[in-house]
Structure formats: structure tokens, C-alpha cells
C-alpha atoms as a PDB file:
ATOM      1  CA  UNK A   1     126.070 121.747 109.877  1.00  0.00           C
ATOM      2  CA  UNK A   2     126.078 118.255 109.740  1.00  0.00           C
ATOM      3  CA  UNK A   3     122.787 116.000 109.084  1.00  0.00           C
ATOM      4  CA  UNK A   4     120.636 115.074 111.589  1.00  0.00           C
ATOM      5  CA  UNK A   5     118.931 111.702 110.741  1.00  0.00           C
ATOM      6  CA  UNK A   6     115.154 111.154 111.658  1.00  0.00           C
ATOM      7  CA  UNK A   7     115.937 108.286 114.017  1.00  0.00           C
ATOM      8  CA  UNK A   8     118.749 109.571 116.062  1.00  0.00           C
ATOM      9  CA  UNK A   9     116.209 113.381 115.906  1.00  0.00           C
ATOM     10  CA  UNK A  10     113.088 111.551 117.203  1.00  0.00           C
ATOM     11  CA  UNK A  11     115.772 109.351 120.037  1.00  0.00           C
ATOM     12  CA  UNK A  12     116.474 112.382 121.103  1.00  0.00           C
ATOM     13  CA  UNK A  13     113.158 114.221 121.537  1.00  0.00           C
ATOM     14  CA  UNK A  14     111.923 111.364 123.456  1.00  0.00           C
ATOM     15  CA  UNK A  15     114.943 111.839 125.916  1.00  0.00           C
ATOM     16  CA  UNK A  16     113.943 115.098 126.341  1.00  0.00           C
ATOM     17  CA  UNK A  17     116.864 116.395 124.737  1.00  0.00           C
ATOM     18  CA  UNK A  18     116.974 119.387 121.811  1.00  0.00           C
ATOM     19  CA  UNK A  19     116.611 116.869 118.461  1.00  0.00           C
ATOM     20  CA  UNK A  20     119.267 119.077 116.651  1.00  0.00           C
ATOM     21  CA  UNK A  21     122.126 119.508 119.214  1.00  0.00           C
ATOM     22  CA  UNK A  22     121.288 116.656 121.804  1.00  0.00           C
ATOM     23  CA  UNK A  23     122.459 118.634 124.897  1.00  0.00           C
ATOM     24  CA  UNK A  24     119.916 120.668 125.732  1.00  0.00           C
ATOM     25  CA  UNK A  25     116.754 120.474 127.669  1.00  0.00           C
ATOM     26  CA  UNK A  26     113.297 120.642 125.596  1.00  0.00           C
ATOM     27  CA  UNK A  27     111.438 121.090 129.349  1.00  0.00           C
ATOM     28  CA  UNK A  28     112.005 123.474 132.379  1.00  0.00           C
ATOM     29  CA  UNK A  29     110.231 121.061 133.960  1.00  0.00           C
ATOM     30  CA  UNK A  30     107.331 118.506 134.258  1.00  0.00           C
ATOM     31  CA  UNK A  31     105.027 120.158 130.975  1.00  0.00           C
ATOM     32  CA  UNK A  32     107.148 123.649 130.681  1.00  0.00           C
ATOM     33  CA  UNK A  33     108.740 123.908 127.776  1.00  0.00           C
ATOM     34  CA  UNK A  34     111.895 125.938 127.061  1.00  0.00           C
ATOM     35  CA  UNK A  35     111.036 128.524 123.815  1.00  0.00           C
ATOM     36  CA  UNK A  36     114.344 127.283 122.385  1.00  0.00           C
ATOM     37  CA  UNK A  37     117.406 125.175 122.968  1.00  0.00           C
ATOM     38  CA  UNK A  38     119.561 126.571 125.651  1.00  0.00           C
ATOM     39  CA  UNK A  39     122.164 125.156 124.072  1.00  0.00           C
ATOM     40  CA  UNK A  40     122.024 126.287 119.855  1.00  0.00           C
ATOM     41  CA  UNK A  41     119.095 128.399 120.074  1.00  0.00           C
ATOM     42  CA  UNK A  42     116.928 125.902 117.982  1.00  0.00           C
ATOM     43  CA  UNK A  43     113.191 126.985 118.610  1.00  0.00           C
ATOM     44  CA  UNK A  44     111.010 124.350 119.181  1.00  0.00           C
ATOM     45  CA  UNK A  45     107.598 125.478 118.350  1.00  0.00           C
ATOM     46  CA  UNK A  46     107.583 128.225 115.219  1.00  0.00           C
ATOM     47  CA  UNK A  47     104.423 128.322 115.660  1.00  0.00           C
ATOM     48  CA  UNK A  48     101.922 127.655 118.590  1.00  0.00           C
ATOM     49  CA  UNK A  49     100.305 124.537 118.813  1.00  0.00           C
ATOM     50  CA  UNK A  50     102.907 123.475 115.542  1.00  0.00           C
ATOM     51  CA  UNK A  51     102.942 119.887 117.805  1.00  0.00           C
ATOM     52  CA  UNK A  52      99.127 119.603 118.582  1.00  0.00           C
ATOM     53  CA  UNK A  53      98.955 117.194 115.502  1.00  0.00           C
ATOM     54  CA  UNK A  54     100.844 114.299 117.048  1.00  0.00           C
ATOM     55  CA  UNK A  55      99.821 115.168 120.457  1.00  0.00           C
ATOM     56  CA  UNK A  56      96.264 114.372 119.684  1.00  0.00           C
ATOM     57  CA  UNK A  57      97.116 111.042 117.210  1.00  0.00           C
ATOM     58  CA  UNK A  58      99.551 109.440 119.947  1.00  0.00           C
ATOM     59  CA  UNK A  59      96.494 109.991 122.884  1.00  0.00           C
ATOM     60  CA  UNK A  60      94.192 108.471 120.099  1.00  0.00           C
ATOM     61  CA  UNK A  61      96.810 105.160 119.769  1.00  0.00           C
ATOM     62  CA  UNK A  62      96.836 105.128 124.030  1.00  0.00           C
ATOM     63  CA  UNK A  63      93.266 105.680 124.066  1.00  0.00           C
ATOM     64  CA  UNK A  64      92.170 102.795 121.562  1.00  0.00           C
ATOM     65  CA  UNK A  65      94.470 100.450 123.395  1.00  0.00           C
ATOM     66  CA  UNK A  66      93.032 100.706 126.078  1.00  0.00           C
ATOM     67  CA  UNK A  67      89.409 100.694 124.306  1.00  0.00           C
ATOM     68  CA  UNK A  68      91.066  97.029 122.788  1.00  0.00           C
ATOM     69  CA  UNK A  69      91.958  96.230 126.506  1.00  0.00           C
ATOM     70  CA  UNK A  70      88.535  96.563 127.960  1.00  0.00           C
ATOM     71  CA  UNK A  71      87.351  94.426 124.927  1.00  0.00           C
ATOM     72  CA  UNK A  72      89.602  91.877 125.926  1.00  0.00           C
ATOM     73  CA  UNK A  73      89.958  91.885 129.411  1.00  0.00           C
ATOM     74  CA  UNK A  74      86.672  91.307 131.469  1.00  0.00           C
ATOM     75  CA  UNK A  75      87.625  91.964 135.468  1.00  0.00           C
ATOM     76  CA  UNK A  76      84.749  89.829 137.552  1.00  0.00           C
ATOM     77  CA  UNK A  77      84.103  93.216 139.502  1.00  0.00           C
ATOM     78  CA  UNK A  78      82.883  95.930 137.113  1.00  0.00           C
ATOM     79  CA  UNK A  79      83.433  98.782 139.342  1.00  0.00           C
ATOM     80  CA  UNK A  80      87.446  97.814 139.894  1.00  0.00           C
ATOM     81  CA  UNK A  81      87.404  97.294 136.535  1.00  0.00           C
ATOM     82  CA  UNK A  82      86.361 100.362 135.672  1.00  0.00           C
ATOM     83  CA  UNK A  83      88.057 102.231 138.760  1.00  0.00           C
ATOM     84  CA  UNK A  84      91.547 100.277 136.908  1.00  0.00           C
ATOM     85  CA  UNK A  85      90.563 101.578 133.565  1.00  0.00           C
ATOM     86  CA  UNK A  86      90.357 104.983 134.564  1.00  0.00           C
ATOM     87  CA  UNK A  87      93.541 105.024 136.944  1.00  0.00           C
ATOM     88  CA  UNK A  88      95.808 102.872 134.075  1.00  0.00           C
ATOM     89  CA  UNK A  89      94.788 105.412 131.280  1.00  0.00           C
ATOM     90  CA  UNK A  90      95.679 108.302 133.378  1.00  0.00           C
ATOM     91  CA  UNK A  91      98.553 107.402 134.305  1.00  0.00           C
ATOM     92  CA  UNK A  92      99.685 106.154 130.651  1.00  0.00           C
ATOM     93  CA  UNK A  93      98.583 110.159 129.241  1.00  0.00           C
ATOM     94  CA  UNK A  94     100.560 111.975 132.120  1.00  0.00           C
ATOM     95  CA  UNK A  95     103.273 109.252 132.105  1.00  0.00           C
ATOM     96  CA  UNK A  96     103.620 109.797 128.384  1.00  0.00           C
ATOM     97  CA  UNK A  97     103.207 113.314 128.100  1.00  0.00           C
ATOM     98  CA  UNK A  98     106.478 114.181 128.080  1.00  0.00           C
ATOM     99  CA  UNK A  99     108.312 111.671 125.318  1.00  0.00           C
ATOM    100  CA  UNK A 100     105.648 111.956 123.550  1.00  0.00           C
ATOM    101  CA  UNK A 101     106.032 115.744 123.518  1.00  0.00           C
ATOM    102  CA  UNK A 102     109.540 115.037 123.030  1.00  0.00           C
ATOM    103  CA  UNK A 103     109.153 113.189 120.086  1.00  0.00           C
ATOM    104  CA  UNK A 104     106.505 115.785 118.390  1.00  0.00           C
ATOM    105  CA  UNK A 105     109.357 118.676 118.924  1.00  0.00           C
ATOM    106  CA  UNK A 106     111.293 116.278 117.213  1.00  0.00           C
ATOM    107  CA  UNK A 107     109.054 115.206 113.613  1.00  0.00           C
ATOM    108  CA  UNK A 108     108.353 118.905 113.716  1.00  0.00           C
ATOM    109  CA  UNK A 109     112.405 119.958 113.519  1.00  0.00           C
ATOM    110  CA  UNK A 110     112.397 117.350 110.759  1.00  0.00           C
ATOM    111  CA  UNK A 111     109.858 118.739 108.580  1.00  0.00           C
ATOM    112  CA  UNK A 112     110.764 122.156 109.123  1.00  0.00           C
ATOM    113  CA  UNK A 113     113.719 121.127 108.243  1.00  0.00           C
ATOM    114  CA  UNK A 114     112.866 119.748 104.805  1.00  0.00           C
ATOM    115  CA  UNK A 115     110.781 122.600 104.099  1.00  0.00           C
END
């Protein structure tokens, strides 16, 4: 089996696509994830929660940016800035969720892989 490089592995994942084979589906849909690749039978999580690690560090990157942001950016209405705040950083975890899912089912394939 040929070599699967940690760039063209983590491209994948964030498609949504199986890092290994690069045809099939990581999600059933929106937050369900297949147990393995329809596709080559790769299974995506060994072990529950195996993805938990980056989950948590990538909302900690979104959530300090926007931490930064508020530094930075001082609306002349608090309460629209705040109302903002709250409606951008939602929409930036659920609008992420799923590359960034993709892309944690992807490092994971890659160290298991080394291992």
C-alpha cells in the first residue's frame, strides 16, 4: 500500500473524505460520523474520543481569536457588540466543526500509522 503523505492525509480529512483512500465519506451527515470508511474499511476512531485532543486545541485557536478581536475591535454599541460576538463565534464552532473534525480523523490516521 502506497504512502500516504501528511499533507495530502490532513487535505483530505478536511474535505471530508477518508485520509487513507480519499473516496469515502468520514460523515453520514452534519456531526455523524461513519465507524469506518465505506470505501477500505479504515476505522476512524480506534478508540473513543481518540480526536478530542485537537477538537478542544482548534476551539481554543477560534476562541482566542476572537478574545484578540474583542481586544481590538471596540463596536460604539456594547450590546451589538456583544450580540455580534456571540453570533460570529457560533457560527465559526458549528461552521468549523466538521473540517476540523475532518482534519483530527486525519493527524490521528497519521500517528496511528507511525505507531
Amino acid at each position: 500500500m502506497n504512502k500516504i503523505s501528511l499533507g495530502t492525509a490532513v487535505g483530505r480529512g478536511a474535505r471530508g473524505l477518508c485520509p487513507r483512500c480519499g473516496r469515502g465519506k468520514i460523515f453520514k451527515s452534519w456531526g455523524l460520523m461513519h465507524r469506518e470508511c465505506p470505501e477500505c474499511g479504515l476505522l476512524f476512531e480506534e478508540h473513543e474520543g481518540d480526536t478530542w485532543g485537537f477538537m478542544y486545541v482548534s476551539t481554543g485557536l477560534i476562541t482566542g481569536l476572537f478574545i484578540i478581536g474583542m481586544f481590538l475591535i471596540r463596536p460604539s454599541n456594547r450590546w451589538i457588540g456583544l450580540g455580534a460576538v456571540i453570533v460570529l463565534s457560533v457560527l465559526a464552532m458549528m461552521g468549523t466543526q466538521a473540517i476540523r473534525k475532518g482534519i483530527a480523523v486525519a493527524l490521528d490516521f497519521k500517528l496511528r500509522e507511525k505507531a
